[in-house]
C-alpha atoms as a PDB file:
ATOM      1  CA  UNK A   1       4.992  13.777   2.403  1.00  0.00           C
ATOM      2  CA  UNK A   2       1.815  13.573   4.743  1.00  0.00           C
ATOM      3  CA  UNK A   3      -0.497  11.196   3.637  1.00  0.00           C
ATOM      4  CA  UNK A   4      -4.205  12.516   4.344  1.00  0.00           C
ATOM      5  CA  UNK A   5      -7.120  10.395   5.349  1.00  0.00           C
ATOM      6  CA  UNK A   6     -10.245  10.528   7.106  1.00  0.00           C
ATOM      7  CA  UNK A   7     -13.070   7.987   8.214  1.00  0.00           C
ATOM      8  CA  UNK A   8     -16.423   9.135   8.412  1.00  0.00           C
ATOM      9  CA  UNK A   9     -18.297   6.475  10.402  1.00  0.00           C
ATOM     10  CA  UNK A  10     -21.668   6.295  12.105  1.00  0.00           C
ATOM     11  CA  UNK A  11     -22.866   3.214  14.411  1.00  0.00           C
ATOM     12  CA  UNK A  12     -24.538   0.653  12.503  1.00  0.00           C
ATOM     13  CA  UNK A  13     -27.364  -1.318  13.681  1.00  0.00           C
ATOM     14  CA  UNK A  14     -26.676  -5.047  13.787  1.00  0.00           C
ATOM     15  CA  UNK A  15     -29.249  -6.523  12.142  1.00  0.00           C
ATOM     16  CA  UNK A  16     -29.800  -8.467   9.111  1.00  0.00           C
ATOM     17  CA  UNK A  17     -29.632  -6.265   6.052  1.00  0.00           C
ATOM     18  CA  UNK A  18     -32.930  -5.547   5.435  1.00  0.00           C
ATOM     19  CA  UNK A  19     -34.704  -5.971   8.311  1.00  0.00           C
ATOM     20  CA  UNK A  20     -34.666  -2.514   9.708  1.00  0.00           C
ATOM     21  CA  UNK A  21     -33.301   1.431   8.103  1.00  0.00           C
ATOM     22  CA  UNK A  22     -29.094   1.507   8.548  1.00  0.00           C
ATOM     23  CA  UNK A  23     -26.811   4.082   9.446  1.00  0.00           C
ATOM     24  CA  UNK A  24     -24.370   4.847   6.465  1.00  0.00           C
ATOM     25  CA  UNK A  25     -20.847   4.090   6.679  1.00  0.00           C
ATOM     26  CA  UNK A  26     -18.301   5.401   4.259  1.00  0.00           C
ATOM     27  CA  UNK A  27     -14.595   5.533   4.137  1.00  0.00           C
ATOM     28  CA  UNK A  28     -12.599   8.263   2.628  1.00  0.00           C
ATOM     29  CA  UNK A  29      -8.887   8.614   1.564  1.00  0.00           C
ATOM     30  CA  UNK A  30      -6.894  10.897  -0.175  1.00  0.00           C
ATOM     31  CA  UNK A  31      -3.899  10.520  -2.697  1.00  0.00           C
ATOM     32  CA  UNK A  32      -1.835  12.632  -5.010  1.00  0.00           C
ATOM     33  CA  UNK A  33      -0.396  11.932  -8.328  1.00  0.00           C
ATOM     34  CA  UNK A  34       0.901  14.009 -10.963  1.00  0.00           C
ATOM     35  CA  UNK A  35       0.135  14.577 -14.920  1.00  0.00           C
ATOM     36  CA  UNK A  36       2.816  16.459 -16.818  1.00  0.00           C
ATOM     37  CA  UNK A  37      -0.065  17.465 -19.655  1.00  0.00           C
ATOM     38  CA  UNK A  38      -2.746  18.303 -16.653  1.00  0.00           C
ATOM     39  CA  UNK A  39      -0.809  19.415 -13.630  1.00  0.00           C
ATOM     40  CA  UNK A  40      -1.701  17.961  -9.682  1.00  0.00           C
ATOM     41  CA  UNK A  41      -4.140  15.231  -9.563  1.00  0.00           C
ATOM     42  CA  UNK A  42      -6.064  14.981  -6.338  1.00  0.00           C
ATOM     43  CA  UNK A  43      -7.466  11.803  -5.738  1.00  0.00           C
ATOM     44  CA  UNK A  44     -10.721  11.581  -4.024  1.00  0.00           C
ATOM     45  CA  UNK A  45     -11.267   7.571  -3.170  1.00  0.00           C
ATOM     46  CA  UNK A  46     -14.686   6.245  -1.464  1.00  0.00           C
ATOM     47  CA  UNK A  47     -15.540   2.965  -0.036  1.00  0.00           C
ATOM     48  CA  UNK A  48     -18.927   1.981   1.155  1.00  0.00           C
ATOM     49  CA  UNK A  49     -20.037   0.042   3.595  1.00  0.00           C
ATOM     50  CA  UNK A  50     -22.200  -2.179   2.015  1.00  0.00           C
ATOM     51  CA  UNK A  51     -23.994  -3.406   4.978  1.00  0.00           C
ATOM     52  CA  UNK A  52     -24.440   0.163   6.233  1.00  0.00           C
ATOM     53  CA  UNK A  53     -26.715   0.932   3.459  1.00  0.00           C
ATOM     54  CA  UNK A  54     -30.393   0.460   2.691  1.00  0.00           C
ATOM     55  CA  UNK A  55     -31.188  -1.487  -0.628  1.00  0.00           C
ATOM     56  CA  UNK A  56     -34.420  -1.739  -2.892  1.00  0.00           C
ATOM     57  CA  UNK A  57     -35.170  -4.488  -5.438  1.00  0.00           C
ATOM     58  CA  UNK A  58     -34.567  -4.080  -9.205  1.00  0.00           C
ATOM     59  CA  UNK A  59     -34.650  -6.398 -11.752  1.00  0.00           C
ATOM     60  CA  UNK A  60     -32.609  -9.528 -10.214  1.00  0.00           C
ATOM     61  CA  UNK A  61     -31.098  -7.868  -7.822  1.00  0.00           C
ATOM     62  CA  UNK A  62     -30.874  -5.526  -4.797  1.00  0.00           C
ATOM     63  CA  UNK A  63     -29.311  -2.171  -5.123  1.00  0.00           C
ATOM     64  CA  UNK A  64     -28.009   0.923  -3.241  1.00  0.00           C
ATOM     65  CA  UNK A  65     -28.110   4.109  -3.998  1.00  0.00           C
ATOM     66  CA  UNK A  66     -26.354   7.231  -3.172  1.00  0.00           C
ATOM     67  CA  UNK A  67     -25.805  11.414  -3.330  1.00  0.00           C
ATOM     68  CA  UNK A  68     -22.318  12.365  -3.322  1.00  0.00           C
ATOM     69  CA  UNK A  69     -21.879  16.248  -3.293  1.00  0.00           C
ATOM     70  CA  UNK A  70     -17.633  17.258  -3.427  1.00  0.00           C
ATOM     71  CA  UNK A  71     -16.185  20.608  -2.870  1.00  0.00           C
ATOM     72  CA  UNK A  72     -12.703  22.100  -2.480  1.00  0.00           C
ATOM     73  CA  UNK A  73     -12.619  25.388  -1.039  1.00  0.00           C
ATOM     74  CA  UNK A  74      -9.523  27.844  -0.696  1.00  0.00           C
ATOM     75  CA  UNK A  75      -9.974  30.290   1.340  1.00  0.00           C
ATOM     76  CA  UNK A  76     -14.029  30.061   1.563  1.00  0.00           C
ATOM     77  CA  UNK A  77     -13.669  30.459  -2.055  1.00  0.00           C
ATOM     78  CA  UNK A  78     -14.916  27.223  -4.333  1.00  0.00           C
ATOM     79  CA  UNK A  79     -12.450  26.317  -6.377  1.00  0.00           C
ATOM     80  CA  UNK A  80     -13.647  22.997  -7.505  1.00  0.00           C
ATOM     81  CA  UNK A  81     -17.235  20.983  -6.962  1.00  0.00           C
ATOM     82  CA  UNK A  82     -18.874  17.802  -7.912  1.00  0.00           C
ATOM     83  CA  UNK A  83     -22.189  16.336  -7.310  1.00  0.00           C
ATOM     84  CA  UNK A  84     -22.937  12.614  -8.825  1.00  0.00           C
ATOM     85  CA  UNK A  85     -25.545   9.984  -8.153  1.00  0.00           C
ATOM     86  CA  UNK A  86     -24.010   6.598  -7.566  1.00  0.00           C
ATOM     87  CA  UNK A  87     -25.788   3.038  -7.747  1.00  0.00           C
ATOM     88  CA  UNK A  88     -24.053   0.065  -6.429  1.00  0.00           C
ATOM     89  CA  UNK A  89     -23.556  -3.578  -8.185  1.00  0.00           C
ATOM     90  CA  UNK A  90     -26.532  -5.576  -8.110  1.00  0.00           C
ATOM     91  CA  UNK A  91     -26.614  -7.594  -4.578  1.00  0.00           C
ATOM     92  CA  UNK A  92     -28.393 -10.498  -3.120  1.00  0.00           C
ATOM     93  CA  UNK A  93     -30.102 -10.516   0.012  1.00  0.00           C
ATOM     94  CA  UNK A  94     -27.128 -13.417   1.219  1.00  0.00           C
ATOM     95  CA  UNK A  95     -24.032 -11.718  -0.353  1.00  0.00           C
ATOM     96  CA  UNK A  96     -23.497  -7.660   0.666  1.00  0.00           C
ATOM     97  CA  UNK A  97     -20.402  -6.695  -0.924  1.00  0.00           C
ATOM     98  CA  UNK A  98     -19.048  -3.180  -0.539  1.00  0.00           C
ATOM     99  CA  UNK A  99     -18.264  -0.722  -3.627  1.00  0.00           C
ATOM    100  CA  UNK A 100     -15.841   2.267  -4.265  1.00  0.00           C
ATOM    101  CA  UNK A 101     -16.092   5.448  -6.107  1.00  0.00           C
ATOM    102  CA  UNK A 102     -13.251   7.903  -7.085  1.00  0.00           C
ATOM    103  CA  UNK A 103     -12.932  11.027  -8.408  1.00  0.00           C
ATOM    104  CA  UNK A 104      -9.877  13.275  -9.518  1.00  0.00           C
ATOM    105  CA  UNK A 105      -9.287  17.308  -9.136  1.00  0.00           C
ATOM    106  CA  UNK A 106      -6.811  19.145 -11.199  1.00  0.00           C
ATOM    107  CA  UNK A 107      -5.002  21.838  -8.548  1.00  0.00           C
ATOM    108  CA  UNK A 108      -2.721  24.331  -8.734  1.00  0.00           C
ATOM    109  CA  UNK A 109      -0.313  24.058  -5.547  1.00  0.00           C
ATOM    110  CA  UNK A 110      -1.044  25.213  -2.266  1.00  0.00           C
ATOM    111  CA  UNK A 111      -3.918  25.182   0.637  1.00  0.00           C
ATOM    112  CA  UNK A 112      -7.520  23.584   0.075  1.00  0.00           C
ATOM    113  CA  UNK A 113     -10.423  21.800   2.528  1.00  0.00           C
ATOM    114  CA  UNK A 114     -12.419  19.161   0.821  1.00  0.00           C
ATOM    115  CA  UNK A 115     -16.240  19.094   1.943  1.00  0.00           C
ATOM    116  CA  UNK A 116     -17.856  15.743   1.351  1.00  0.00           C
ATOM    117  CA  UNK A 117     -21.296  15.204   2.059  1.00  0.00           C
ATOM    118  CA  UNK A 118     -23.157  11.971   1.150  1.00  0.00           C
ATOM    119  CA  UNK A 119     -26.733  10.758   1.444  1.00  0.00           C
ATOM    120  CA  UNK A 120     -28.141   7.284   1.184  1.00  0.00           C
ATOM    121  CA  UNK A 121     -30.608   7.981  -1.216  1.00  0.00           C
ATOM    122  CA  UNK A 122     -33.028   4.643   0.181  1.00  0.00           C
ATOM    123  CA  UNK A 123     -33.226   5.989   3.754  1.00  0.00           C
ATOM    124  CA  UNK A 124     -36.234   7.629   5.696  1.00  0.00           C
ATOM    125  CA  UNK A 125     -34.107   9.452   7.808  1.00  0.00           C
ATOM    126  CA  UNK A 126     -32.611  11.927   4.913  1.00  0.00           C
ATOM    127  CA  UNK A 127     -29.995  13.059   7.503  1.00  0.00           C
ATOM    128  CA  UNK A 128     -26.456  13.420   5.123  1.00  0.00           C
ATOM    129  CA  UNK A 129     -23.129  12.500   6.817  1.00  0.00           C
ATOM    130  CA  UNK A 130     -20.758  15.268   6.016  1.00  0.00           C
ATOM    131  CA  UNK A 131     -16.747  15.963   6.890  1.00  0.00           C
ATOM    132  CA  UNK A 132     -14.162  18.109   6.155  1.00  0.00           C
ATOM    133  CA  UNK A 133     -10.796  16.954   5.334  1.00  0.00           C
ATOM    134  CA  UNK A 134      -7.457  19.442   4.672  1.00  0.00           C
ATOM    135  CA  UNK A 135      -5.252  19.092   1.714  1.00  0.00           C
ATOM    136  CA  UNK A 136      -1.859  20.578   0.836  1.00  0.00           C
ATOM    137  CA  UNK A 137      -0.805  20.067  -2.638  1.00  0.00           C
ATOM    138  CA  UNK A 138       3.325  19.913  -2.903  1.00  0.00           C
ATOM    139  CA  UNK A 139       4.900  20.330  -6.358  1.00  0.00           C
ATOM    140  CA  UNK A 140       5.795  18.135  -8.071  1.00  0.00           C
ATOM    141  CA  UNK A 141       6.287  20.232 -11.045  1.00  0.00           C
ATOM    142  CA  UNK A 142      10.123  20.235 -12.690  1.00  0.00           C
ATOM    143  CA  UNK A 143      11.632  18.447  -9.962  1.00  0.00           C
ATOM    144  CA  UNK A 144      12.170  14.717  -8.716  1.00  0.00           C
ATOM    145  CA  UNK A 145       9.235  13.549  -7.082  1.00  0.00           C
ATOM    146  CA  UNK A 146       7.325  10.577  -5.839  1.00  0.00           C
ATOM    147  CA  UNK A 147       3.476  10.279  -5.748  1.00  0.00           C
ATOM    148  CA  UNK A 148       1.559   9.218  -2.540  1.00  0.00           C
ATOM    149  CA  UNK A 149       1.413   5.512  -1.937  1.00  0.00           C
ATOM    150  CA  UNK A 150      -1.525   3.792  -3.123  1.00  0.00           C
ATOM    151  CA  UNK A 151      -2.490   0.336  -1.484  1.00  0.00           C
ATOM    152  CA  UNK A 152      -4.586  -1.769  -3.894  1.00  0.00           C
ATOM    153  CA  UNK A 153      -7.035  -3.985  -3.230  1.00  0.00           C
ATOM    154  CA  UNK A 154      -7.729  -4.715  -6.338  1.00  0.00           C
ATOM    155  CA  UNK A 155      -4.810  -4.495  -9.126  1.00  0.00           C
ATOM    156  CA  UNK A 156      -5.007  -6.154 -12.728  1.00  0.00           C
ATOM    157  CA  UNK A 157      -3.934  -4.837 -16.605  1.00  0.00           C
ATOM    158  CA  UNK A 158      -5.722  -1.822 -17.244  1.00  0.00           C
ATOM    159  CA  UNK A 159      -9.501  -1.231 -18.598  1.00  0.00           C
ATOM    160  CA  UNK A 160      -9.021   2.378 -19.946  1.00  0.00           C
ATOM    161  CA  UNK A 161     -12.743   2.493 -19.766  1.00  0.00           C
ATOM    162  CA  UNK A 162     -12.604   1.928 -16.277  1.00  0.00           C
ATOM    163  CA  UNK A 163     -12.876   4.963 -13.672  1.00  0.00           C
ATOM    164  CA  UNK A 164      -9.736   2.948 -11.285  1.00  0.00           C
ATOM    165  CA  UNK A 165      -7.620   3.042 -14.907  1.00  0.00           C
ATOM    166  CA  UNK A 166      -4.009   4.592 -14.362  1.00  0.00           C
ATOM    167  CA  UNK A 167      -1.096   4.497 -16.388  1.00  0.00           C
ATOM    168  CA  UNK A 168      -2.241   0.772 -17.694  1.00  0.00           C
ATOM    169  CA  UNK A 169      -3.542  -0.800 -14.390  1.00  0.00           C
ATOM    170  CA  UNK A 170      -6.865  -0.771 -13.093  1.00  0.00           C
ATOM    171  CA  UNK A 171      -6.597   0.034  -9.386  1.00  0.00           C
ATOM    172  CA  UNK A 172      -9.132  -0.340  -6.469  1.00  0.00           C
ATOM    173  CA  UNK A 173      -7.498   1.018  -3.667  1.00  0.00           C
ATOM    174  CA  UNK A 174      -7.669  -0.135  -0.033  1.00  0.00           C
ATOM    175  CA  UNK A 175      -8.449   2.508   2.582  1.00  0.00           C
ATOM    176  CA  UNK A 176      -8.557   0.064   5.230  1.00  0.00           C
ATOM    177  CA  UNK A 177      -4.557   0.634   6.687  1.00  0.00           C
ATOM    178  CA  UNK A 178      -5.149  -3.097   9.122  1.00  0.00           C
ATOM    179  CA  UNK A 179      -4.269  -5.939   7.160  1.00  0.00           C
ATOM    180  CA  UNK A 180      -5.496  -9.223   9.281  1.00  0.00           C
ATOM    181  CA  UNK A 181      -3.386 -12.591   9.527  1.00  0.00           C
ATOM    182  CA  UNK A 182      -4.874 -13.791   6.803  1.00  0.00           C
ATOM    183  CA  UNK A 183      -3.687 -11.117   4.398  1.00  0.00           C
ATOM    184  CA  UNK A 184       0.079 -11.776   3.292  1.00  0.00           C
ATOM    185  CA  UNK A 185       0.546  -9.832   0.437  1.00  0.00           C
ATOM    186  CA  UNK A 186       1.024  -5.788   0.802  1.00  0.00           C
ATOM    187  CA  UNK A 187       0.120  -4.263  -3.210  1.00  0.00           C
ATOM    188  CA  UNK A 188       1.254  -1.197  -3.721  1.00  0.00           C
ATOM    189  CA  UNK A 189       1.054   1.660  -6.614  1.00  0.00           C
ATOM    190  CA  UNK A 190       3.127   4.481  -7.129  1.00  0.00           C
ATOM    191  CA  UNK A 191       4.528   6.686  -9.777  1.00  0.00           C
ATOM    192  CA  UNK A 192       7.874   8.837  -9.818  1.00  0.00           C
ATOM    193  CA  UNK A 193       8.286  12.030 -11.614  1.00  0.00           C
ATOM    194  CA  UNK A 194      11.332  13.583 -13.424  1.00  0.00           C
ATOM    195  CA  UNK A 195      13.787  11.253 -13.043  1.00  0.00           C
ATOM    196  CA  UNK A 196      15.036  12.083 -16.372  1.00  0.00           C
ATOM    197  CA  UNK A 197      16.223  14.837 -15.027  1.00  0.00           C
ATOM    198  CA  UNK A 198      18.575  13.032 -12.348  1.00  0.00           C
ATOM    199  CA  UNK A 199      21.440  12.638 -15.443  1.00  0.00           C
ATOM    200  CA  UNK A 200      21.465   9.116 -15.468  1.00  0.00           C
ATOM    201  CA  UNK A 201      19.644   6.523 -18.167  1.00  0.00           C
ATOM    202  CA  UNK A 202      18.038   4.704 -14.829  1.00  0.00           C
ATOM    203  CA  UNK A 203      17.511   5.020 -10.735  1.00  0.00           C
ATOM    204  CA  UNK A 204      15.934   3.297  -8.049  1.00  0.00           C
ATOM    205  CA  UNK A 205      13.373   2.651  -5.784  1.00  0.00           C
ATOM    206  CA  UNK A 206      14.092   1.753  -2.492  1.00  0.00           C
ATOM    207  CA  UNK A 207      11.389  -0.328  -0.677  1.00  0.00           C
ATOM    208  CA  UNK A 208      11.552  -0.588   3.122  1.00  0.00           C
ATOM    209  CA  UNK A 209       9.698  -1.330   6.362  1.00  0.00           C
ATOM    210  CA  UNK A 210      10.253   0.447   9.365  1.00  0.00           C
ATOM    211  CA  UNK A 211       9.011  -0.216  12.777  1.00  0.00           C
ATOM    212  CA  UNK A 212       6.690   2.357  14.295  1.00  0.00           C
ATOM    213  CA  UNK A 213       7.588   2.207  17.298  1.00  0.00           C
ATOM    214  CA  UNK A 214      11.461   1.977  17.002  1.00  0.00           C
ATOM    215  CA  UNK A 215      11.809   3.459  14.138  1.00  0.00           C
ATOM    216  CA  UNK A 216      14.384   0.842  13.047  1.00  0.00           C
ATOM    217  CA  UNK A 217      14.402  -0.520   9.246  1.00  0.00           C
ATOM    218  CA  UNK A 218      13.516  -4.043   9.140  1.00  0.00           C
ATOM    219  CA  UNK A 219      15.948  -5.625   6.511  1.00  0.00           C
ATOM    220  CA  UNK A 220      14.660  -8.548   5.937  1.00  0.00           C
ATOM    221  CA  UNK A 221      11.812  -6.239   4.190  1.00  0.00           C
ATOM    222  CA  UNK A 222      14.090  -4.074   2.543  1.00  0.00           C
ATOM    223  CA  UNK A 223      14.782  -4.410  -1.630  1.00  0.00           C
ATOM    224  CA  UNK A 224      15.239  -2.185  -4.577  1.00  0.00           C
ATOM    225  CA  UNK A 225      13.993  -1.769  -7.819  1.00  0.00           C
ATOM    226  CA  UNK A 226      16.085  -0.669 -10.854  1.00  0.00           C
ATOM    227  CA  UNK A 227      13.852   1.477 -13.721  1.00  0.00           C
ATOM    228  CA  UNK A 228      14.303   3.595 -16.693  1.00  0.00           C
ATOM    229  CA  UNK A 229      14.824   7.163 -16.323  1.00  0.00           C
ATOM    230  CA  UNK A 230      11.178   9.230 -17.775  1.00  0.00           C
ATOM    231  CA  UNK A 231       8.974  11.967 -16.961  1.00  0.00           C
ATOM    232  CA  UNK A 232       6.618   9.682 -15.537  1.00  0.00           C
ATOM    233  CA  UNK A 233       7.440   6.074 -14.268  1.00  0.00           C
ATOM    234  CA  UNK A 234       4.792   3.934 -12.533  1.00  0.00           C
ATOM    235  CA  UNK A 235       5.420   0.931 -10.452  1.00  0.00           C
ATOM    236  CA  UNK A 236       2.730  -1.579  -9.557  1.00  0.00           C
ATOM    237  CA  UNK A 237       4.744  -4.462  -7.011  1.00  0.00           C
ATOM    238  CA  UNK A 238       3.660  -6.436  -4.062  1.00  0.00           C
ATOM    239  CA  UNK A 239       5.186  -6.797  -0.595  1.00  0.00           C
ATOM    240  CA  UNK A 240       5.267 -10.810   1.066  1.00  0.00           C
ATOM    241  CA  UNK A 241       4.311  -9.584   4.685  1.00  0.00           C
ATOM    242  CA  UNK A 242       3.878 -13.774   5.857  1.00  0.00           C
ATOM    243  CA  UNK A 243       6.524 -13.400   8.670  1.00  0.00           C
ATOM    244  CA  UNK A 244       5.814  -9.973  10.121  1.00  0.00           C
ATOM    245  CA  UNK A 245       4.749  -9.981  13.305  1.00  0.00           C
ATOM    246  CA  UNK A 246       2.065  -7.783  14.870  1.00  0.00           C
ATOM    247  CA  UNK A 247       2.468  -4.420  15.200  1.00  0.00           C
ATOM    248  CA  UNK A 248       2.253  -1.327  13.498  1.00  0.00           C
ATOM    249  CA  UNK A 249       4.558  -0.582  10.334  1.00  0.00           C
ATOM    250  CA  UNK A 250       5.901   2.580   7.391  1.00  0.00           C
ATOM    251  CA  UNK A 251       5.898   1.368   4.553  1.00  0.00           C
ATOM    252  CA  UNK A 252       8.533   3.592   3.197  1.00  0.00           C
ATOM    253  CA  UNK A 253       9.568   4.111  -0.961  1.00  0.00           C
ATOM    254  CA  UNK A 254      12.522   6.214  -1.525  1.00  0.00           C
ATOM    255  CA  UNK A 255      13.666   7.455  -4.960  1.00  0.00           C
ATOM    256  CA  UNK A 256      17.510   6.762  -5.082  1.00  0.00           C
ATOM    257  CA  UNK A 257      20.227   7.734  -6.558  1.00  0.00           C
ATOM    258  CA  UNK A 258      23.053   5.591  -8.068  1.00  0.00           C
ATOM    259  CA  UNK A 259      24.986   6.229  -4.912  1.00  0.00           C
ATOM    260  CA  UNK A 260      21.918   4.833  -3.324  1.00  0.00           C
ATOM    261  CA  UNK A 261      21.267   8.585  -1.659  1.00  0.00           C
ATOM    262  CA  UNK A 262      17.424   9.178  -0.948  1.00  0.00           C
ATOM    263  CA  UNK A 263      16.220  11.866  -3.327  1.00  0.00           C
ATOM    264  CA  UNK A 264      12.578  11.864  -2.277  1.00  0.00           C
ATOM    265  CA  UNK A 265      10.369   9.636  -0.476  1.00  0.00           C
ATOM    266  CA  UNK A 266       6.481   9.201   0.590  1.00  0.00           C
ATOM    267  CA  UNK A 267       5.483   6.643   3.148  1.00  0.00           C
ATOM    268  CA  UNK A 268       2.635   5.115   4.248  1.00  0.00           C
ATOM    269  CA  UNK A 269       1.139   3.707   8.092  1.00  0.00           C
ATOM    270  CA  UNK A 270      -0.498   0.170   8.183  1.00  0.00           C
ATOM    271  CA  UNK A 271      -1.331  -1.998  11.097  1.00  0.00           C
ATOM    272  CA  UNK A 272      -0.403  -5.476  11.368  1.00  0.00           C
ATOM    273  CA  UNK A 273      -1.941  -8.402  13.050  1.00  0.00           C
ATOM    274  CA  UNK A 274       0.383 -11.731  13.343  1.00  0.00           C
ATOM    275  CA  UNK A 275      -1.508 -14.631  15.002  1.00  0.00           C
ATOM    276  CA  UNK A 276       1.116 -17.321  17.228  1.00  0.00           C
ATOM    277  CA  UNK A 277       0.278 -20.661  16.975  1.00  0.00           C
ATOM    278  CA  UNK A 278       0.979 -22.445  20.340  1.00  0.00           C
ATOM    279  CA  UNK A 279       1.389 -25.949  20.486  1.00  0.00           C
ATOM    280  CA  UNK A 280       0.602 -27.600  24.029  1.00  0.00           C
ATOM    281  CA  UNK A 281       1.926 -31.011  24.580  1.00  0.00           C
ATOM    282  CA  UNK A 282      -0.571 -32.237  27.146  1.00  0.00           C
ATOM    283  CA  UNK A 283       2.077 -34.953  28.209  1.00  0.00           C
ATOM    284  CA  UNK A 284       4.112 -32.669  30.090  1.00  0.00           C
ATOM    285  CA  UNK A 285       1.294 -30.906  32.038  1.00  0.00           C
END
């Protein structure tokens, strides 16, 4: 399955925060899940880059404040639209954070182009940044599937109150795909769909690395996961990424079968940077 994503990203001025008007910055990914009750979820997810945006005092605190206008066309047709105001956490002038948003589309299968167009609400210059992004839906309907990957960057027991709730975790996702040298952990959500229907009271999930360059599986990375056979099976784990090196990396998750054959798989593209210490022995020079 193709994972979607797009970055919509303007210079910003370096500056301190508040000293001058800034140039919005906002990140957007896509994901798709699955409801038996609803049908195809597409996942809209939105980071903002909360230096990139202009802030105004209230109360204790400093706060952002944005337009978000979504729309999913098929075939110049609207199928779908939302428009929402969004205010960020309160802020202080020394600590900038930035903040997500997410919404979710029911689809029927098929063809679509989601329009985004956002506007920081605090800015003079009133110019929107606006992008189009394609999206195929596959179905997942009746058959064994898996769900798009979803990389967390926040993942804890669910808040059902909370807009990042799914299937009893609450999820912020990570749309940045570089993870640094100080980042060792690789989170990961994903649910699998109609594995009842595979015959057997329980399957697997096979969780790999491969090499993007080579293509080769790194074993070291590789493991599998034994669950219970249901319509609807999440699966919230975390990958120890200490000892790989630089370079850039699938993370690959396979639905298998008790002969260990791949029914279905989704996969995901990160980056990895892998700092060498080098110890010099001045002695010898």
């Amino acid at each position: 399955m193709k994972l979607l994503a797009l970055i919509i990203s303007f210079w910003m001025v370096s500056a301190p925060v508040f000293s001058q008007e800034k140039r919005l910055r906002v990140y957007v990914d896509t994901k798709q899940f699955y409801a038996p009750s609803l049908g195809h979820l597409l996942e809209v997810n939105l980071q903002f880059s909360g230096t990139s945006l202009n802030y105004v005092g209230k109360e204790d605190g400093l706060v952002a404040d944005v337009a978000v206008f979504l729309t999913i066309e098929r075939g110049g047709n609207i199928i779908k639209e939302d428009a929402h105001r969004l205010e960020s956490p309160f802020m202080t002038d020394s600590i900038i954070e930035d903040f997500y948003d997410i919404k979710r589309f029911v689809l029927d299968t098929g063809s679509y182009v989601l329009k985004l167009e956002i506007r920081d609400l605090n800015s003079d210059r009133g110019e929107p940044i606006k992008g189009d992004i394609p999206i195929e839906i596959s179905n997942k309907e009746g058959r064994t599937s898996i769900s798009n990957i979803q990389i967390a960057e926040v993942a804890k027991e669910g808040d059902e109150n909370s807009m990042f709730y799914k299937s009893g975790f609450e999820i912020i996702p990570r749309i940045s795909t570089y993870f640094s040298n100080d980042l060792n952990f690789l989170p990961y959500y994903v649910e699998m769909y109609n594995t009842d229907l595979l015959g057997t009271p329980e399957f697997g999930l096979k969780q790999s690395i491969v090499d993007f360059e080579t293509t080769d599986e790194l074993e070291e990375f590789t493991t599998y996961h034994r669950f219970k056979s249901a319509e609807v099976v999440p699966a919230l784990k975390k990958i120890d990424i200490s000892n790989l090196q630089t370079g850039k990396y699938y993370l690959k998750l396979s639905i298998v079968a008790h002969d260990l054959s791949e029914i279905q798989s989704d996969a995901y593209l990160f980056e990895r940077t892998k700092e060498v210490n080098i110890n010099f022995d001045f002695n010898t020079l």
